[in-house]
C-alpha atoms as a PDB file:
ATOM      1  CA  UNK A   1       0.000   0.000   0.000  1.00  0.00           C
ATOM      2  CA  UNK A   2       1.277   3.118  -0.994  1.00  0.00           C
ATOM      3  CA  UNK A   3       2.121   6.592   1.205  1.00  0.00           C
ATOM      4  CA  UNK A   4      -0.782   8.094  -0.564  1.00  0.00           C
ATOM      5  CA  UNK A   5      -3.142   5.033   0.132  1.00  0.00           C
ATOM      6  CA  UNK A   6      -2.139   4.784   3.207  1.00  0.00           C
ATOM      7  CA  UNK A   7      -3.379   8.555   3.933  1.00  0.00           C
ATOM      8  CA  UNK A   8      -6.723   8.499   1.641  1.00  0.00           C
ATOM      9  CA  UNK A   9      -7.407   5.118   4.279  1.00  0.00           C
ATOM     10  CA  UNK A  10      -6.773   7.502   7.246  1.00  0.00           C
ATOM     11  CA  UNK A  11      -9.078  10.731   5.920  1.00  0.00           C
ATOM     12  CA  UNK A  12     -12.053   8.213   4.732  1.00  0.00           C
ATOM     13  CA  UNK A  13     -11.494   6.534   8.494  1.00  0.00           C
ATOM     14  CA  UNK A  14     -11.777   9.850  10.458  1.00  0.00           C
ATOM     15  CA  UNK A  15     -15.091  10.571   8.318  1.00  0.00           C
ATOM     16  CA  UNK A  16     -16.720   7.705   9.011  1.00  0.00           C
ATOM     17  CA  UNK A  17     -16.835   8.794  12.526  1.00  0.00           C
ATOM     18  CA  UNK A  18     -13.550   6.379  13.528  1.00  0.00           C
ATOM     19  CA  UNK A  19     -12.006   9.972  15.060  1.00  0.00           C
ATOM     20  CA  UNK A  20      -8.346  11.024  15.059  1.00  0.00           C
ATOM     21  CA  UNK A  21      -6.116  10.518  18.213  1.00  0.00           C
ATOM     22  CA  UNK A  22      -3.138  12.367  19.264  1.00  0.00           C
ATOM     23  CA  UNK A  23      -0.568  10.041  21.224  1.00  0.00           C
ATOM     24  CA  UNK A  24       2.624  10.832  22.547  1.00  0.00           C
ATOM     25  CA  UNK A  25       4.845   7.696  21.679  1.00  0.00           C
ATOM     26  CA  UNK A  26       8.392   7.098  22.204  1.00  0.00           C
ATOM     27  CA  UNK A  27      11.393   5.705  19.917  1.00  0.00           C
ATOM     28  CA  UNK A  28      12.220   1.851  20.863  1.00  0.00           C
ATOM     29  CA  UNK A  29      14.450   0.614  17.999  1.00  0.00           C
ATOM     30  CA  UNK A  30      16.043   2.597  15.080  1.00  0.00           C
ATOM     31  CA  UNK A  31      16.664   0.527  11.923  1.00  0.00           C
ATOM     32  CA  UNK A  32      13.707  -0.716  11.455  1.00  0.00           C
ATOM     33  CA  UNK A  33      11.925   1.761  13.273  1.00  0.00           C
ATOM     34  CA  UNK A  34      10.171   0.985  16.177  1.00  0.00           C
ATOM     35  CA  UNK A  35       7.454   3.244  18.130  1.00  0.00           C
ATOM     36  CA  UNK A  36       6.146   1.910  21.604  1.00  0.00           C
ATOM     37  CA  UNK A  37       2.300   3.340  21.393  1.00  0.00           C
ATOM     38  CA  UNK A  38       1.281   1.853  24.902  1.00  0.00           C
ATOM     39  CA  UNK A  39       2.738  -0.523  27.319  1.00  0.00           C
ATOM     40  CA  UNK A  40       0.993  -3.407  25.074  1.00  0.00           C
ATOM     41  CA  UNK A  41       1.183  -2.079  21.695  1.00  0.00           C
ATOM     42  CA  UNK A  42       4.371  -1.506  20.103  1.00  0.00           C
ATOM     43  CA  UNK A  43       4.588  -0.529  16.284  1.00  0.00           C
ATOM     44  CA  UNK A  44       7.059  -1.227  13.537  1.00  0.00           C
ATOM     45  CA  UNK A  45       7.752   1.291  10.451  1.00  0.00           C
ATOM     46  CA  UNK A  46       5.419  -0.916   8.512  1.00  0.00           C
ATOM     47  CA  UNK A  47       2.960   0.284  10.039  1.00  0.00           C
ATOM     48  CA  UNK A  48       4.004   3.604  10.664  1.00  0.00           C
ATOM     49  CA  UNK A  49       3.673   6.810   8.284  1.00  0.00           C
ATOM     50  CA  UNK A  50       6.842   8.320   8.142  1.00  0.00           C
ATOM     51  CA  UNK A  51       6.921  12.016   6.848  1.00  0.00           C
ATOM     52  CA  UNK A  52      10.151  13.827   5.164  1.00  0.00           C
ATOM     53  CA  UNK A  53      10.552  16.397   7.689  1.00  0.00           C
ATOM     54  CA  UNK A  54      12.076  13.946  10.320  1.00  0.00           C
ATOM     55  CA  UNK A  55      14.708  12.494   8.123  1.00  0.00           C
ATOM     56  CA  UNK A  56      18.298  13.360   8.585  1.00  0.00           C
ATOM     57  CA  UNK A  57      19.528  16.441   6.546  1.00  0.00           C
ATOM     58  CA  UNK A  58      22.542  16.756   5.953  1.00  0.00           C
ATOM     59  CA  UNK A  59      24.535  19.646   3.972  1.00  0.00           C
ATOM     60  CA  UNK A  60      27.696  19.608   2.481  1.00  0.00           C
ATOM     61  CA  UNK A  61      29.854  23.041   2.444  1.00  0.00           C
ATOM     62  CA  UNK A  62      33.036  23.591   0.197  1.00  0.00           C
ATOM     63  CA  UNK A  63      35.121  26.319   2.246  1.00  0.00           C
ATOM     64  CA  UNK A  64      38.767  27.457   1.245  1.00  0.00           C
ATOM     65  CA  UNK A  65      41.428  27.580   4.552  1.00  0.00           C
ATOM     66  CA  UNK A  66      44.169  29.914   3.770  1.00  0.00           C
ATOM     67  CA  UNK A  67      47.975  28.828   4.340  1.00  0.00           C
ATOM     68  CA  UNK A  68      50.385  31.600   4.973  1.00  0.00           C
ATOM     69  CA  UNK A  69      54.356  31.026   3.359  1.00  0.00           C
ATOM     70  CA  UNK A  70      56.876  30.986   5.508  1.00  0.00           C
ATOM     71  CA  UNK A  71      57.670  35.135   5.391  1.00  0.00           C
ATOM     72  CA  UNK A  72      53.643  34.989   7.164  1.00  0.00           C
ATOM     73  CA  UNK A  73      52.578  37.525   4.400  1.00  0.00           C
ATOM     74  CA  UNK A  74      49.114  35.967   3.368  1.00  0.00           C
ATOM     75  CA  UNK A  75      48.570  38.113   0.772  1.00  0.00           C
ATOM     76  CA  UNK A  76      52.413  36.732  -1.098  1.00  0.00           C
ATOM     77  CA  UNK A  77      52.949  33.018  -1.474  1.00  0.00           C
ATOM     78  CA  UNK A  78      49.699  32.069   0.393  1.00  0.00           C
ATOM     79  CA  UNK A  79      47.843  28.787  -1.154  1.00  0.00           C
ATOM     80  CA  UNK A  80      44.525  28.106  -0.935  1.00  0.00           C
ATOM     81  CA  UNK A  81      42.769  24.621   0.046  1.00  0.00           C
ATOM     82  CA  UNK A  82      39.844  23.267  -0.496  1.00  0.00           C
ATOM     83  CA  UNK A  83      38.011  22.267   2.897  1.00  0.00           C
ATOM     84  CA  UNK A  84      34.131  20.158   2.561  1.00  0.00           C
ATOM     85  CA  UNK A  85      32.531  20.218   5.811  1.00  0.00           C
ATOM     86  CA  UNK A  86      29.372  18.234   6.309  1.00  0.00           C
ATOM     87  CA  UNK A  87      26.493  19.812   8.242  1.00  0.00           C
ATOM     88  CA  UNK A  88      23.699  18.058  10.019  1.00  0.00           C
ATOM     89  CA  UNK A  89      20.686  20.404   9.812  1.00  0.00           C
ATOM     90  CA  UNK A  90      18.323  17.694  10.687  1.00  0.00           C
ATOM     91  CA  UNK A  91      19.467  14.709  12.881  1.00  0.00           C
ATOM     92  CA  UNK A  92      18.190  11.372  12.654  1.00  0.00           C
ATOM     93  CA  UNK A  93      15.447  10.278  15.206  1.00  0.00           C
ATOM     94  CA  UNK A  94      17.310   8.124  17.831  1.00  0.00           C
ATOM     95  CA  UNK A  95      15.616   5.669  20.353  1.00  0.00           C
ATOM     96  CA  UNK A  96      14.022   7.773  23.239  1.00  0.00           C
ATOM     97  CA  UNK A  97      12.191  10.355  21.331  1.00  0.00           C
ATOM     98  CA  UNK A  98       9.489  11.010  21.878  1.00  0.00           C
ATOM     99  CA  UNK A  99       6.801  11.410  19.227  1.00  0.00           C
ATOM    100  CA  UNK A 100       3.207  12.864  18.387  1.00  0.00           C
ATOM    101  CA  UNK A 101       1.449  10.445  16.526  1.00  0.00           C
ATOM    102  CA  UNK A 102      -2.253  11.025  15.038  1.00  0.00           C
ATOM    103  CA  UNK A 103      -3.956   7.559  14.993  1.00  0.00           C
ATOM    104  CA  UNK A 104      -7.070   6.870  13.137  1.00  0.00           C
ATOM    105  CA  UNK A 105      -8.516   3.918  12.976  1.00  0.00           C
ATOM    106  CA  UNK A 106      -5.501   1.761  12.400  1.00  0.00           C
ATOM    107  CA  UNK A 107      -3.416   4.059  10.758  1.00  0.00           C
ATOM    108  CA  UNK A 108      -0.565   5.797  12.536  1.00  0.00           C
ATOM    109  CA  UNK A 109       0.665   9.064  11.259  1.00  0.00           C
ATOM    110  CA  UNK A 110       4.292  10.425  13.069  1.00  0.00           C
ATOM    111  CA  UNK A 111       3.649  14.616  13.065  1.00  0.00           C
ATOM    112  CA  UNK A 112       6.729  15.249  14.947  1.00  0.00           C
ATOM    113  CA  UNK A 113       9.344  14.641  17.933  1.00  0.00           C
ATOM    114  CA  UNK A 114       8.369  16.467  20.808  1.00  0.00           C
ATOM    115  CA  UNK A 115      10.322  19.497  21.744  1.00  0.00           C
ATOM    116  CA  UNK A 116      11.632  21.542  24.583  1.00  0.00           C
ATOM    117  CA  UNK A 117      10.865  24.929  24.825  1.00  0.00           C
ATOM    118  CA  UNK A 118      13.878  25.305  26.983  1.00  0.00           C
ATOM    119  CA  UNK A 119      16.341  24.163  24.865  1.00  0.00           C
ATOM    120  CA  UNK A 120      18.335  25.915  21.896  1.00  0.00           C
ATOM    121  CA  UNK A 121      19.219  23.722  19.316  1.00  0.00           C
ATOM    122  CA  UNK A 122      22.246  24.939  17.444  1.00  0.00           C
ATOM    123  CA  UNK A 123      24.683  23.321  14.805  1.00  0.00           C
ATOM    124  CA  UNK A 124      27.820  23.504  14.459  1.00  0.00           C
ATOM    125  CA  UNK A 125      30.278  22.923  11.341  1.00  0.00           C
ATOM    126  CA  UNK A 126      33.152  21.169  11.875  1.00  0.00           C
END
């Protein structure tokens, strides 16, 4: 069954009076993906709609570092070097996250991890 499918079964669901549920579910296994829904009920990605704005994102940056000569002039002699530094703008989920999932009927869309409004998430290139 495909994404789409998958999503048309969820909308026709909900209107048929089946209701949507929002449940706060936590990461158990990473590859395959696992999602514990209740103490009983535990859910692999099979069964799980994934969406694109949780996968890892990563960017790749081409940056020059500048090498002085000997004399230390870096405007005479200096040489240029290519430098790629990769970037993760969007980690991977790991296990302990914890996640809002809409249920409906026997579908189980992931919306998104649950954050902290305490914490500032920052990146930094290496």
């Amino acid at each position: 069954m495909s994404l789409f499918e998958k999503m048309q079964r969820a909308a026709k669901n909900q209107y048929e009076g089946m209701g949507i549920r929002l449940l706060i579910c936590k990461v158990t296994g990473i590859n395959p993906l696992k999602v514990k829904i209740s103490e009983s009920l535990e859910l692999t990605e099979e069964l799980l709609i994934f969406p694109e704005s949780l996968q890892e994102r990563v960017l790749q940056v081409k940056d020059y570092k500048t090498t002085a000569s000997s004399g230390g002039d870096i405007c005479s002699g200096s040489s240029l070097t290519e430098v790629t530094r990769t970037c993760i703008i969007q980690p991977k989920l790991k296990v302990g996250d914890r996640l809002i999932v809409s249920a409906a009927g026997e579908e189980y869309v992931i919306l998104d991890k649950v954050g902290d409004p305490n914490v500032t998430i920052s990146y930094t290139a290496k």
